[in-house]
PDB file of N, CA and C in Angstrom:
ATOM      1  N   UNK A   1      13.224   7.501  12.577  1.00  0.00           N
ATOM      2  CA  UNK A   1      12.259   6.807  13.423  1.00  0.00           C
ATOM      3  C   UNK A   1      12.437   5.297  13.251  1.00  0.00           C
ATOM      4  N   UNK A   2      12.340   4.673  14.741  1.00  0.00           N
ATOM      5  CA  UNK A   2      12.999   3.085  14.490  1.00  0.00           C
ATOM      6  C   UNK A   2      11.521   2.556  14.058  1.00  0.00           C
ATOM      7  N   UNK A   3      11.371   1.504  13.631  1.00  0.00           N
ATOM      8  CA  UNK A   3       9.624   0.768  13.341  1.00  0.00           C
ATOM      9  C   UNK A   3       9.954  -0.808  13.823  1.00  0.00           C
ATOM     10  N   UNK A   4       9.240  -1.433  14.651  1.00  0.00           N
ATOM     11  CA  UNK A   4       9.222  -2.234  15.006  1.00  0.00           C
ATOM     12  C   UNK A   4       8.807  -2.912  14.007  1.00  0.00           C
ATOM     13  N   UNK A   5       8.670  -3.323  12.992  1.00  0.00           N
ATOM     14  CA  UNK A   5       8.197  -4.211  11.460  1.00  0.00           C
ATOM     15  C   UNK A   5       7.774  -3.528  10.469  1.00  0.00           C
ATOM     16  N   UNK A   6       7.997  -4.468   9.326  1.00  0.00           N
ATOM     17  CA  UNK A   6       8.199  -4.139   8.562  1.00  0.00           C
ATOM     18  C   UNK A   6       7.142  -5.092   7.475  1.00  0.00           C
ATOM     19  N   UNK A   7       6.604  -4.031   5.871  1.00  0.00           N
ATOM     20  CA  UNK A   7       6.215  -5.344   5.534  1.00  0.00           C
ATOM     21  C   UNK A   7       6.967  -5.466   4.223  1.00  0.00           C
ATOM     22  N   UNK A   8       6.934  -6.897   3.144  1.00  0.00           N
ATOM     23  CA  UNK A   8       7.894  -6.774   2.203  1.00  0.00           C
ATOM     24  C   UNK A   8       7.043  -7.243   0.997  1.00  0.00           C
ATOM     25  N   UNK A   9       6.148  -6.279   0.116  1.00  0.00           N
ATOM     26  CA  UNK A   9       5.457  -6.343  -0.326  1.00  0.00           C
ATOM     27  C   UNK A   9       5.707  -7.223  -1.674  1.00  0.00           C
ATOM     28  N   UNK A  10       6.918  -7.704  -1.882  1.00  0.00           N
ATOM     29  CA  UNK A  10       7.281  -8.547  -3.387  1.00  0.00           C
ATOM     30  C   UNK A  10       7.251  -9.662  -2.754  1.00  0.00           C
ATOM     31  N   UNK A  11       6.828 -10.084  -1.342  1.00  0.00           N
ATOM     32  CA  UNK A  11       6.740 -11.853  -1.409  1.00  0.00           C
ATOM     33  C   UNK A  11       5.527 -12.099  -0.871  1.00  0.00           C
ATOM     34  N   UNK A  12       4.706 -10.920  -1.052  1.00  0.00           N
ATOM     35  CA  UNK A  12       3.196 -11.396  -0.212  1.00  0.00           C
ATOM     36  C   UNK A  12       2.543 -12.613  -1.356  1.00  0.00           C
ATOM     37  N   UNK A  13       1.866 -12.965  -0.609  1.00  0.00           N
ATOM     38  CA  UNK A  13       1.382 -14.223  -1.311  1.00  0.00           C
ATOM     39  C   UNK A  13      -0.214 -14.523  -0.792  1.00  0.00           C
ATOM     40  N   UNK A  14      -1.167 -15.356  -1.443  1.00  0.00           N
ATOM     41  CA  UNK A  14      -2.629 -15.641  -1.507  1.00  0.00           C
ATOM     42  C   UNK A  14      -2.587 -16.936  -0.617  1.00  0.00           C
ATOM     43  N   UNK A  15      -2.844 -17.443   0.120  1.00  0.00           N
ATOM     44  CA  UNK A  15      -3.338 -18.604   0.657  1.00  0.00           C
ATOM     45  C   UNK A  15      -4.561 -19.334   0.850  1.00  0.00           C
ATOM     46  N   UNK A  16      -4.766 -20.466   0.637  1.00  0.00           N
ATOM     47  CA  UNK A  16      -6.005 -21.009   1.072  1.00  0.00           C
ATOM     48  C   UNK A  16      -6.453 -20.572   2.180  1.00  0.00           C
ATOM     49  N   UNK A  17      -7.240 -20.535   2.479  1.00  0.00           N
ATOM     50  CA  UNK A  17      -7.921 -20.574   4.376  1.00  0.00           C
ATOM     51  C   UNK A  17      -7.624 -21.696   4.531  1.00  0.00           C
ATOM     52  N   UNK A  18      -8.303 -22.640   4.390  1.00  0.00           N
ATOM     53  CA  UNK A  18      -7.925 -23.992   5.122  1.00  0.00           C
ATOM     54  C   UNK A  18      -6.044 -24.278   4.828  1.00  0.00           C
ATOM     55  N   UNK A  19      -5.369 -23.688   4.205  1.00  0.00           N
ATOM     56  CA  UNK A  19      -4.194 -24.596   4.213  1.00  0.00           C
ATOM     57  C   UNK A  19      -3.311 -23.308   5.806  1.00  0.00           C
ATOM     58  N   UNK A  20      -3.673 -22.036   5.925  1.00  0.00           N
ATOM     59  CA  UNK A  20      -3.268 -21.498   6.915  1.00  0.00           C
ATOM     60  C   UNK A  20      -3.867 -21.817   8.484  1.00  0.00           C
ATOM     61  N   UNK A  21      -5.456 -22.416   8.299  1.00  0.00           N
ATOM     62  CA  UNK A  21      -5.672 -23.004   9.547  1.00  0.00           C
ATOM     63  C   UNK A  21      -4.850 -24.744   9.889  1.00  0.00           C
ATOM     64  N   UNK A  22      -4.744 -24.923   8.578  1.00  0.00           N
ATOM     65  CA  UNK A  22      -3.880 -26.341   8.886  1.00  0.00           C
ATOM     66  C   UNK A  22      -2.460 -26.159   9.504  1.00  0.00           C
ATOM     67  N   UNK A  23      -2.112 -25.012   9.252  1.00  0.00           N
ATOM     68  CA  UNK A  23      -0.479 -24.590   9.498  1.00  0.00           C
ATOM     69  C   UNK A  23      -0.640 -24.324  11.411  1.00  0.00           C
ATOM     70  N   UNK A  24      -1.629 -23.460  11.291  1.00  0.00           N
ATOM     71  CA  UNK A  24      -1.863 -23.229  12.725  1.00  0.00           C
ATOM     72  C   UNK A  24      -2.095 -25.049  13.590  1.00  0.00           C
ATOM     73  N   UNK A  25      -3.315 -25.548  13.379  1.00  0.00           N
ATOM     74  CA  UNK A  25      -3.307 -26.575  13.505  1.00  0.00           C
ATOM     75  C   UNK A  25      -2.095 -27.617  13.789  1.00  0.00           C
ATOM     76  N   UNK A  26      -1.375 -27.501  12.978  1.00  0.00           N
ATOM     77  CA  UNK A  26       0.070 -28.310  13.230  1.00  0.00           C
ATOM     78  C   UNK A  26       1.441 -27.827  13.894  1.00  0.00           C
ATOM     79  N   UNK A  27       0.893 -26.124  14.317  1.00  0.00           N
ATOM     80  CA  UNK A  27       1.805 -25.657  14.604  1.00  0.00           C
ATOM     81  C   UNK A  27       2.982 -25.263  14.353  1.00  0.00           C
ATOM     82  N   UNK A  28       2.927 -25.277  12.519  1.00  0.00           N
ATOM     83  CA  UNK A  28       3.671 -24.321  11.998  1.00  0.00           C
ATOM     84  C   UNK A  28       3.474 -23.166  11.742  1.00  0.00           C
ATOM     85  N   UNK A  29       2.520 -22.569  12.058  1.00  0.00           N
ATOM     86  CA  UNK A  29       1.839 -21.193  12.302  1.00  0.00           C
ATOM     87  C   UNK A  29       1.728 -20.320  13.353  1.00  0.00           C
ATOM     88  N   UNK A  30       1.974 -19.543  14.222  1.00  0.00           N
ATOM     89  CA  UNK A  30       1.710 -19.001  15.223  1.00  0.00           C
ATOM     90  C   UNK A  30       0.515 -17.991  15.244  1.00  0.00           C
ATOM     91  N   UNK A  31      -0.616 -18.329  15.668  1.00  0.00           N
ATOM     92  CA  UNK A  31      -1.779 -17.190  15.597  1.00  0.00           C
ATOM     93  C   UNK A  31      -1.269 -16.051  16.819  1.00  0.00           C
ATOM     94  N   UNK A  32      -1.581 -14.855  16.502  1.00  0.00           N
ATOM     95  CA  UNK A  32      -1.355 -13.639  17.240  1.00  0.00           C
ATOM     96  C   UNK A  32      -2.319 -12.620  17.214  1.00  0.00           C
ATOM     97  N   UNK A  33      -2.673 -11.929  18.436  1.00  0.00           N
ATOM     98  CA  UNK A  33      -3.258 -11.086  18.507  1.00  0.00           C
ATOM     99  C   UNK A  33      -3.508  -9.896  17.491  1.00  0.00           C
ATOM    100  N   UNK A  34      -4.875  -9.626  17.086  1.00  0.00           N
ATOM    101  CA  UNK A  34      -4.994  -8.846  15.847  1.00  0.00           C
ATOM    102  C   UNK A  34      -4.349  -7.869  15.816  1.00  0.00           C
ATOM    103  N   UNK A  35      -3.812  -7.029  14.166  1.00  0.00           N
ATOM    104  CA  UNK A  35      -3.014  -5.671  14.627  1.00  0.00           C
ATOM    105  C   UNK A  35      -4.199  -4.678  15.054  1.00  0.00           C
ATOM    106  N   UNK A  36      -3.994  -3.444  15.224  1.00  0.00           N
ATOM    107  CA  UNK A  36      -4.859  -2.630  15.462  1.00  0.00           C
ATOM    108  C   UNK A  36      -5.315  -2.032  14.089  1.00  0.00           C
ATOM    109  N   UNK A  37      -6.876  -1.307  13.767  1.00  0.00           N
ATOM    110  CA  UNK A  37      -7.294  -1.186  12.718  1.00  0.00           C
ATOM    111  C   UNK A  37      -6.644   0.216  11.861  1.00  0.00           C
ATOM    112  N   UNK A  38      -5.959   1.033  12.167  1.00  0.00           N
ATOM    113  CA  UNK A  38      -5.006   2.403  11.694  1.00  0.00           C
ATOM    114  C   UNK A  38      -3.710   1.210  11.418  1.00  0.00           C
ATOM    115  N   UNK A  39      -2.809   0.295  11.769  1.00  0.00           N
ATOM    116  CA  UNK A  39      -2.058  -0.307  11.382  1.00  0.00           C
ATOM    117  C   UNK A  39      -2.148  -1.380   9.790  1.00  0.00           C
ATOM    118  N   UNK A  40      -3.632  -1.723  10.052  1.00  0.00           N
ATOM    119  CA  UNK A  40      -4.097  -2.646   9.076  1.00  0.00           C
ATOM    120  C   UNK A  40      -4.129  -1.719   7.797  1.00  0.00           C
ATOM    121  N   UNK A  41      -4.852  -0.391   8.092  1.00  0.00           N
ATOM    122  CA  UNK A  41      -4.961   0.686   6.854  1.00  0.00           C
ATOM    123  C   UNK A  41      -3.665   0.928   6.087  1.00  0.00           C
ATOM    124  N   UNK A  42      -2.823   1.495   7.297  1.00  0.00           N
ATOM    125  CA  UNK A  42      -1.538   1.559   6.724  1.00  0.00           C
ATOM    126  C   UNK A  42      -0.658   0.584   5.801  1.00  0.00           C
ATOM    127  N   UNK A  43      -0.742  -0.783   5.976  1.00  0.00           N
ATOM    128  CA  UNK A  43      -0.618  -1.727   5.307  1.00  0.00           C
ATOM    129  C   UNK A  43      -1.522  -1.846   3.805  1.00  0.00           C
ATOM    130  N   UNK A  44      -2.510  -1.538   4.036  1.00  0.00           N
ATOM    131  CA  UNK A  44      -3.443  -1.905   2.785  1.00  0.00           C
ATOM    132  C   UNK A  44      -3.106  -0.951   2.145  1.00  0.00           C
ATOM    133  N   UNK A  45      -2.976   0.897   2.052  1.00  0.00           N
ATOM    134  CA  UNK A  45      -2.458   1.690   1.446  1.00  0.00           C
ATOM    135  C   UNK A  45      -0.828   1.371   0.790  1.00  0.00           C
ATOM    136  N   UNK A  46      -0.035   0.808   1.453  1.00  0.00           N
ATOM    137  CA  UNK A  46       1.256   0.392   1.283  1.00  0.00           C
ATOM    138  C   UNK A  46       1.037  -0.421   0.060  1.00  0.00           C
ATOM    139  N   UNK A  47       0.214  -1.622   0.324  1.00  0.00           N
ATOM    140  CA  UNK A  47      -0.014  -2.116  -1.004  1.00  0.00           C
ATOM    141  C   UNK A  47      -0.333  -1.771  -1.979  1.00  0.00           C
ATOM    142  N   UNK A  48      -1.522  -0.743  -2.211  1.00  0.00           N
ATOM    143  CA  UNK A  48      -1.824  -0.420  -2.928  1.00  0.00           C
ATOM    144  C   UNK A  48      -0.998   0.506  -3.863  1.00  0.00           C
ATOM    145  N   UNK A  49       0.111   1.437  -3.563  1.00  0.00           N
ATOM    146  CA  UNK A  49       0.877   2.072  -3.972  1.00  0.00           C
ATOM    147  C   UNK A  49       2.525   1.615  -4.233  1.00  0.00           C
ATOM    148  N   UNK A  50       2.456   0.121  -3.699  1.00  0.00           N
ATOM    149  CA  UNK A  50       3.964  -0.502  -3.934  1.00  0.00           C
ATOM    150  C   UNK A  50       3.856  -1.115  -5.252  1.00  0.00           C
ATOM    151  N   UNK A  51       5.294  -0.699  -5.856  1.00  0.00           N
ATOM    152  CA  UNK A  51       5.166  -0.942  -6.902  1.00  0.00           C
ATOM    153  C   UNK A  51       6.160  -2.627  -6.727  1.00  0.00           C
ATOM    154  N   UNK A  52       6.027  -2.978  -5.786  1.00  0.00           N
ATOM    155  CA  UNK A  52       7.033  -4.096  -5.562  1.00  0.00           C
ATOM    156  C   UNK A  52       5.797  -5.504  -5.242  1.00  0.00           C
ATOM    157  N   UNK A  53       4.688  -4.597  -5.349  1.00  0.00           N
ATOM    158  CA  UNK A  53       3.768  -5.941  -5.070  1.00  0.00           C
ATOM    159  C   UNK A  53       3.366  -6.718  -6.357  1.00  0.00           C
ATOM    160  N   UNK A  54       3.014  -7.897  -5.891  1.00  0.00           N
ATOM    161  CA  UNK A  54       2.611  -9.338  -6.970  1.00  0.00           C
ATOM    162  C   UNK A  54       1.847  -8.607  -7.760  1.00  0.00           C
ATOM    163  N   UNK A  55       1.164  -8.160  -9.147  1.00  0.00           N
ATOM    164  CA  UNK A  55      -0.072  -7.380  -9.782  1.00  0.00           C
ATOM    165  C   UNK A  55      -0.994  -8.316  -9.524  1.00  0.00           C
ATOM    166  N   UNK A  56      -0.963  -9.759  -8.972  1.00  0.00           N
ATOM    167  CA  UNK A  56      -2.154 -10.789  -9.075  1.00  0.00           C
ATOM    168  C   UNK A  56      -2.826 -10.815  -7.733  1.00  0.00           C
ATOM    169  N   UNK A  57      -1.547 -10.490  -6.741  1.00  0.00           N
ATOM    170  CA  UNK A  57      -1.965  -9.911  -5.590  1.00  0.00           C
ATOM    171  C   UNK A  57      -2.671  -8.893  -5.477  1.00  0.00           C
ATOM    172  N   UNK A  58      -2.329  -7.772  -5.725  1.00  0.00           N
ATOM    173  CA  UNK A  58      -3.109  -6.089  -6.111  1.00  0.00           C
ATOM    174  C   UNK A  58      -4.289  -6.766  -5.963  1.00  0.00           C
ATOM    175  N   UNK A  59      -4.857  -6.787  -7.859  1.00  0.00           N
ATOM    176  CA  UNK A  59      -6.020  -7.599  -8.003  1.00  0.00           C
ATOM    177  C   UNK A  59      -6.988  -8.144  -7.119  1.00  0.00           C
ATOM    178  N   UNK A  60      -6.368  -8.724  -6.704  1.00  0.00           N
ATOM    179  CA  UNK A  60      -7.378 -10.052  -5.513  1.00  0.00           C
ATOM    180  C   UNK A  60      -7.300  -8.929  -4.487  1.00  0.00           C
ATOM    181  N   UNK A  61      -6.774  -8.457  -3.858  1.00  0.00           N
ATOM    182  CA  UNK A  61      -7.019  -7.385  -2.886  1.00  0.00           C
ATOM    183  C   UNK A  61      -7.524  -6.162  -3.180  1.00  0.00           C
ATOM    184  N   UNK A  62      -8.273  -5.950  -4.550  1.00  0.00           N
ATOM    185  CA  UNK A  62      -9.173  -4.702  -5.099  1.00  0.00           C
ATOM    186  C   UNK A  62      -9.937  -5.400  -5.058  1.00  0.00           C
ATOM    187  N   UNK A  63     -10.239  -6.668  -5.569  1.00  0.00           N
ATOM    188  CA  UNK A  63     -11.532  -7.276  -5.793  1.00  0.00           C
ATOM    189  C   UNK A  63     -12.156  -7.542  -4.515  1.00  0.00           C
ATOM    190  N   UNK A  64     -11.258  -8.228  -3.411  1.00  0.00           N
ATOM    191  CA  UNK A  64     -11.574  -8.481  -2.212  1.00  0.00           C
ATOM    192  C   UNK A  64     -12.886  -7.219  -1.356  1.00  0.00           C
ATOM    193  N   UNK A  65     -11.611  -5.982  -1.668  1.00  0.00           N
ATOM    194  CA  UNK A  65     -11.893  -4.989  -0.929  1.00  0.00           C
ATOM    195  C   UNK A  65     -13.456  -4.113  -1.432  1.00  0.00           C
ATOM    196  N   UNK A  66     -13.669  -4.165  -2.766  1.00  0.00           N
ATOM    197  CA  UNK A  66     -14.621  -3.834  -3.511  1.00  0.00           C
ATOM    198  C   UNK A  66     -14.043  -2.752  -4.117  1.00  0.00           C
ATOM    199  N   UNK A  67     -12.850  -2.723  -4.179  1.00  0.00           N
ATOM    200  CA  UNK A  67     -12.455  -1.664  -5.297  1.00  0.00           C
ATOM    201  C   UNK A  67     -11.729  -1.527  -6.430  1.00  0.00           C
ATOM    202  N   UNK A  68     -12.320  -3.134  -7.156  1.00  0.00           N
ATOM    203  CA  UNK A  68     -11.768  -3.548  -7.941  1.00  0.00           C
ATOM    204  C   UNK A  68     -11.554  -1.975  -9.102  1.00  0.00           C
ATOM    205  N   UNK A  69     -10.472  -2.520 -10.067  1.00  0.00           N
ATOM    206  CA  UNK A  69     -10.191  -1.146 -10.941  1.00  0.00           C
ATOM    207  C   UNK A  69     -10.235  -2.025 -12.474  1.00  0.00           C
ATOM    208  N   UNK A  70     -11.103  -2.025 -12.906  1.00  0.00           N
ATOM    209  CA  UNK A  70     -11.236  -1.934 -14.250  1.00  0.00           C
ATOM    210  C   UNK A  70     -10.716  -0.953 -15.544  1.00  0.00           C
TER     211      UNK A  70
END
């Protein structure tokens, strides 16, 4: 099965808000239409089970989500 994208979970990274609206802002950013919410899941499960992701990332995205793991 071909997949139109892809994600690459060892370079995800944390950003400010304001330093990604500045990017947009200056137009080194391209804002795009939201993904759909079964796409977004799929992604967040991906993370959660890649063992290729940042652990500081993980973290902040358990804590985010409310499922932090102690």
């Amino acid at each position: 099965m071909k997949r139109e994208s892809f994600v690459v979970y060892h370079k995800a990274r944390i950003e400010a808000a304001d330093k990604v609206l500045r990017g947009v802002k200056e137009g080194k950013l391209i804002p795009h239409e939201p993904m759909g919410s079964a796409v977004f899941a799929r992604i967040c499960k991906g993370l959660e089970i890649s063992r290729l992701a940042p652990p500081k990332l993980l973290r902040f995205y358990l804590a985010a989500s409310g499922r932090c793991e102690n």
